[in-house]
C-alpha atoms as a PDB file:
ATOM      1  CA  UNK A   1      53.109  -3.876  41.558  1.00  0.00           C
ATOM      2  CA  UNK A   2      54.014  -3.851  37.884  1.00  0.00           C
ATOM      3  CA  UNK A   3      51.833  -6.520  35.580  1.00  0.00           C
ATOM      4  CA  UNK A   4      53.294  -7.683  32.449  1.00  0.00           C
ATOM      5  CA  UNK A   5      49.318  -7.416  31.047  1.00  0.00           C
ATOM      6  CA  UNK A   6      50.271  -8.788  27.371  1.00  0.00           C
ATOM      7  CA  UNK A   7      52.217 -12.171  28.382  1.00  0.00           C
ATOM      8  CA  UNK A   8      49.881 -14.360  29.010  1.00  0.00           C
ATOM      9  CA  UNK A   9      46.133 -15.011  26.713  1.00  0.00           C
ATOM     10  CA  UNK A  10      43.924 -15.486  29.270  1.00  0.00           C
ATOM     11  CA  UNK A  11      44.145 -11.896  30.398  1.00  0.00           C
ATOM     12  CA  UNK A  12      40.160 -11.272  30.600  1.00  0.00           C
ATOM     13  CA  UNK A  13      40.284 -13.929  33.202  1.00  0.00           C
ATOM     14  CA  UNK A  14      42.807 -12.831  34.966  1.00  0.00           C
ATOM     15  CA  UNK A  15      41.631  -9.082  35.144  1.00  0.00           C
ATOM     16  CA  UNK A  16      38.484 -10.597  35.955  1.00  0.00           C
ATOM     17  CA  UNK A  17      39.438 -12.070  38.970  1.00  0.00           C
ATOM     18  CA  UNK A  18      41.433  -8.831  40.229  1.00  0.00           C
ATOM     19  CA  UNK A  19      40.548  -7.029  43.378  1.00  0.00           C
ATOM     20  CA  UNK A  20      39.769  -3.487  42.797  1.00  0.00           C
ATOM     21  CA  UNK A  21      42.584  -2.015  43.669  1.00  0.00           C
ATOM     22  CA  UNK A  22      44.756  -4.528  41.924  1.00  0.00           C
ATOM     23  CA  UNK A  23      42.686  -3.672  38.688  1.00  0.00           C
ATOM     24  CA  UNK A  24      43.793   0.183  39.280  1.00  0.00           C
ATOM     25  CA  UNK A  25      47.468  -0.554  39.648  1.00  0.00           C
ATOM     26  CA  UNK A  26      47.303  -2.601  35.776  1.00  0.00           C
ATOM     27  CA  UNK A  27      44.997  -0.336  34.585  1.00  0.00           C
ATOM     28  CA  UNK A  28      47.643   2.540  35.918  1.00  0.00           C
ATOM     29  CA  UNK A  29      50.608   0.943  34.286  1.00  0.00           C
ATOM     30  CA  UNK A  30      48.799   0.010  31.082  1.00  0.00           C
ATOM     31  CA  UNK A  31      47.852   3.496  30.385  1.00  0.00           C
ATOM     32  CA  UNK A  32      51.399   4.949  30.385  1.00  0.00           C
ATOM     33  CA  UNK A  33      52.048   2.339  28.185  1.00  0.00           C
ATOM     34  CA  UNK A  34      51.495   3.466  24.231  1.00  0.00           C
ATOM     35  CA  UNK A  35      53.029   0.249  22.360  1.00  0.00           C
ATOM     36  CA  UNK A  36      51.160  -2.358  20.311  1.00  0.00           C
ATOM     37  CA  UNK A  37      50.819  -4.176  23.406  1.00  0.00           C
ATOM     38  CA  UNK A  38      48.929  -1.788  24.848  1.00  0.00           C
ATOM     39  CA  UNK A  39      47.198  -1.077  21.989  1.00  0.00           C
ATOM     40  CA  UNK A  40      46.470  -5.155  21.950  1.00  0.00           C
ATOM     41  CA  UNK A  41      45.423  -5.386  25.614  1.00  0.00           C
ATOM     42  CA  UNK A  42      43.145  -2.709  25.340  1.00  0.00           C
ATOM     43  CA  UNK A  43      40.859  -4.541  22.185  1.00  0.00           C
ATOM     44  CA  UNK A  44      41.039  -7.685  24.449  1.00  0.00           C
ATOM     45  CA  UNK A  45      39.562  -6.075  27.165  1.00  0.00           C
ATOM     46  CA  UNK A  46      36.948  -3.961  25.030  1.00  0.00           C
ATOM     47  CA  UNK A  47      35.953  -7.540  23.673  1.00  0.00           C
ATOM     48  CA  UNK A  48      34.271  -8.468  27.275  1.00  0.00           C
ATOM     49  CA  UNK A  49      31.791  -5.899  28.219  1.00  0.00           C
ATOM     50  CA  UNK A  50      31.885  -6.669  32.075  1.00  0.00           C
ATOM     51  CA  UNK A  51      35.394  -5.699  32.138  1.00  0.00           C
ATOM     52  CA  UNK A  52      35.505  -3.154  29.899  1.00  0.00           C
ATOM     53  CA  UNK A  53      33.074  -1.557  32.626  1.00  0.00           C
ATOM     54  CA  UNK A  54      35.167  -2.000  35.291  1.00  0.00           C
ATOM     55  CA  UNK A  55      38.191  -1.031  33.824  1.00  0.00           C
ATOM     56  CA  UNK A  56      36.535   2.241  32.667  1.00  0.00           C
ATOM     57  CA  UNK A  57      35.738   2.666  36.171  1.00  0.00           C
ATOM     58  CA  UNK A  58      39.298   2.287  37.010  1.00  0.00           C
ATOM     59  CA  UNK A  59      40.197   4.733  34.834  1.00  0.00           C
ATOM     60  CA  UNK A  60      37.599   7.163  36.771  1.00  0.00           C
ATOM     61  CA  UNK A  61      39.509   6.114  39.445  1.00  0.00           C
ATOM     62  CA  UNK A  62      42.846   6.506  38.190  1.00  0.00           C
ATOM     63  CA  UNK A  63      41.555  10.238  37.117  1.00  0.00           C
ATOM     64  CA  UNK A  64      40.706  11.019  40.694  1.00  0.00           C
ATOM     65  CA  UNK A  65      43.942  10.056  41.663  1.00  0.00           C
ATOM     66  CA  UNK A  66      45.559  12.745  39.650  1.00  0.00           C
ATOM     67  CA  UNK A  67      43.650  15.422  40.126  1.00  0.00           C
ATOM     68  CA  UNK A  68      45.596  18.640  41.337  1.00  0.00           C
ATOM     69  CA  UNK A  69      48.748  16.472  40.591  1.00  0.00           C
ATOM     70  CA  UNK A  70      51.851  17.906  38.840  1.00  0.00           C
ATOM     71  CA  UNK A  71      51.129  15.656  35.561  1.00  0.00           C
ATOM     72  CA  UNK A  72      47.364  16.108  35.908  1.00  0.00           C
ATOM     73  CA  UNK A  73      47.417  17.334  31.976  1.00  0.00           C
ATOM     74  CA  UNK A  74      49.510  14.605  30.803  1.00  0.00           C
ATOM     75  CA  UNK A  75      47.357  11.742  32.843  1.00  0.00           C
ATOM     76  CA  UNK A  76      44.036  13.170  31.267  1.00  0.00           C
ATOM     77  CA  UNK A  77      45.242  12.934  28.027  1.00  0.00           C
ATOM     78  CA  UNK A  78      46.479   9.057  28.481  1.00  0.00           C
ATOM     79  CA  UNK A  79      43.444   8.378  30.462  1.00  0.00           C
ATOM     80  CA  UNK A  80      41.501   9.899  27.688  1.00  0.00           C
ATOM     81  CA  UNK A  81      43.280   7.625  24.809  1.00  0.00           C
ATOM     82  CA  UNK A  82      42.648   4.591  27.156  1.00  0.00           C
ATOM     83  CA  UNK A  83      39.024   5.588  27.068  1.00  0.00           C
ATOM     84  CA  UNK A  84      38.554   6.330  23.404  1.00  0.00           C
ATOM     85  CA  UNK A  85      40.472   2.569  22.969  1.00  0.00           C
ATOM     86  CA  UNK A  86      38.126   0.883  24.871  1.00  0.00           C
ATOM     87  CA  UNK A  87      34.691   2.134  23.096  1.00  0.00           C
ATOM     88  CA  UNK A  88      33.430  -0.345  20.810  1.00  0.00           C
ATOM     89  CA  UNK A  89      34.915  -0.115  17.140  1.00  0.00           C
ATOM     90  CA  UNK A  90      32.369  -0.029  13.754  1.00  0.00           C
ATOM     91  CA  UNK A  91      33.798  -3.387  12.798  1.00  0.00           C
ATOM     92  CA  UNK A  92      32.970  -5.346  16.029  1.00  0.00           C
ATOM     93  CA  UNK A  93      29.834  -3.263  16.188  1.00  0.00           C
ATOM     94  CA  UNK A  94      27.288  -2.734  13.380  1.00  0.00           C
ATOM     95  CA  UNK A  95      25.290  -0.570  15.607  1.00  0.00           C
ATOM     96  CA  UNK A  96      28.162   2.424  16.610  1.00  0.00           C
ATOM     97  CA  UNK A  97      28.228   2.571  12.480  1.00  0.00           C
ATOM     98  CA  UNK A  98      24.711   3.222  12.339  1.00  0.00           C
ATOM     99  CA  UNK A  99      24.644   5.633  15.279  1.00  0.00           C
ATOM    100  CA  UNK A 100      27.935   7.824  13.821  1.00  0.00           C
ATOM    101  CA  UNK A 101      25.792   8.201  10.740  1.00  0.00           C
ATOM    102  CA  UNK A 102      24.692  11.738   9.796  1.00  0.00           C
ATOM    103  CA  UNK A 103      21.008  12.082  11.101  1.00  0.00           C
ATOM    104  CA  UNK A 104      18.411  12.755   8.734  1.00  0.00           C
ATOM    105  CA  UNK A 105      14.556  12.610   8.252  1.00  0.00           C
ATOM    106  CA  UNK A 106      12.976  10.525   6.197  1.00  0.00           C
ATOM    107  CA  UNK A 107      10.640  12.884   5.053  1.00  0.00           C
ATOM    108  CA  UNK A 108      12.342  16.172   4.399  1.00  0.00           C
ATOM    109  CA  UNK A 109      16.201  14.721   3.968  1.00  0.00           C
ATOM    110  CA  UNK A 110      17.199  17.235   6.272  1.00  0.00           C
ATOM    111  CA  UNK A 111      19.795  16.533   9.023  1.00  0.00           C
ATOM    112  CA  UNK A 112      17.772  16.638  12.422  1.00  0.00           C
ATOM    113  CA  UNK A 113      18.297  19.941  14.326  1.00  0.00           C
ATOM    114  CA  UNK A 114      21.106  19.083  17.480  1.00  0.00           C
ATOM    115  CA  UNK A 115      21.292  21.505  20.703  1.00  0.00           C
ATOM    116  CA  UNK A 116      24.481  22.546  19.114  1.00  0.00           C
ATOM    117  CA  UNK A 117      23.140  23.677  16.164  1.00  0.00           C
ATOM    118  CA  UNK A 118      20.110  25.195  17.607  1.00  0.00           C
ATOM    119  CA  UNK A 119      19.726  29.148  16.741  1.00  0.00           C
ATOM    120  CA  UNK A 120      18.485  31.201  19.590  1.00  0.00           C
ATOM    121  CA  UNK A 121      16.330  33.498  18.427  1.00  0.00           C
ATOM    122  CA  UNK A 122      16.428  35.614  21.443  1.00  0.00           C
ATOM    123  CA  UNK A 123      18.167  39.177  21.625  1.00  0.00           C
ATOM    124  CA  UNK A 124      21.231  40.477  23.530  1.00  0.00           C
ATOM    125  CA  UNK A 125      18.234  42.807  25.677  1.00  0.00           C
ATOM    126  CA  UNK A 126      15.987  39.701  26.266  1.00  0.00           C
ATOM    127  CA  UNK A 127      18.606  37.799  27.918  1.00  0.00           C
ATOM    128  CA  UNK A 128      18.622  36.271  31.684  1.00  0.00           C
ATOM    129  CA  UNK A 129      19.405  38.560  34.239  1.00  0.00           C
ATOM    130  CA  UNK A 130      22.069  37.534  35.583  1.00  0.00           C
ATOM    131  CA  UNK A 131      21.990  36.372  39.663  1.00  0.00           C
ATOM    132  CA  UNK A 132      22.577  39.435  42.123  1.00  0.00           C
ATOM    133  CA  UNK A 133      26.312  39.684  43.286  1.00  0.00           C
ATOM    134  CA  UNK A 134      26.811  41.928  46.235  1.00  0.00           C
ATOM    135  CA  UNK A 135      29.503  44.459  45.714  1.00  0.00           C
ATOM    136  CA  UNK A 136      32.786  44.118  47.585  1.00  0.00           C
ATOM    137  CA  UNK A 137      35.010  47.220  48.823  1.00  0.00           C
ATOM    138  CA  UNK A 138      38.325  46.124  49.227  1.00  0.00           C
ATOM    139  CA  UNK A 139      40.421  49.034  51.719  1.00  0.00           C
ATOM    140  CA  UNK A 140      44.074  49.751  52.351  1.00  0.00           C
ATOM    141  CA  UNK A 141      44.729  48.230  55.591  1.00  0.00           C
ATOM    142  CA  UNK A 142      44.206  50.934  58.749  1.00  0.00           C
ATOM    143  CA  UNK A 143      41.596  52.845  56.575  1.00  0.00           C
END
């Protein structure tokens, strides 16, 4: 079932009121859709909270779907722009602005140490051994 998800203004309600599986099939064609529609649907529906939530559970859904498919890559990357279009913006939200600022202390004015940027101070010999594999002969059949 194709929706035409743009036409009509009261599409929160409407998407609202979907059954699951409903919700997956306009969620489905709205994703392979990259028009100013799209683009238009997707800040309504980041505007309600409740259905942003479903809908990114749709698109967890939609991403199961495609798994081991033949346009698994393509799917992950439109599932992935739906996702990115659906998190809150700095405009509509004073509080992603303050959380996408550079961390620093107060004290020092240094930027706080993240487990990316952590240095191990640990040597190559000091490592973890690594888990016990048993070995595996592979013979020439009749040997």
């Amino acid at each position: 079932m194709i929706h035409n998800v743009s036409a009509k203004p009261d599409l929160i309600e409407r998407w609202s009121t979907l059954p699951r599986e409903e919700l997956v099939d306009a969620v489905r064609h709205l994703v392979k859709q990259h028009d100013t529609e799209a683009r238009r649907t997707w800040a309504e529906v980041r505007e309600d909270a409740v259905l942003a939530a479903r809908v990114r559970s749709a698109l967890s859904t939609l991403r199961a779907e495609v798994n081991g498919s033949r346009d698994e890559a393509m799917w992950l990357m439109w599932i992935k722009q739906a996702r990115r279009a659906l998190e809150p913006t700095e405009a509509s939200d004073g509080q992603a602005a303050e959380s996408t600022a550079p961390a620093a202390t107060a004290e020092s004015g240094e930027p706080e140490e993240t487990p990316e940027h952590r240095v191990t101070n640990r040597r190559a010999d000091e490592a973890e051994p690594a888990p016990a594999v048993h070995q595996v002969m592979f013979r020439a059949p009749g040997q």
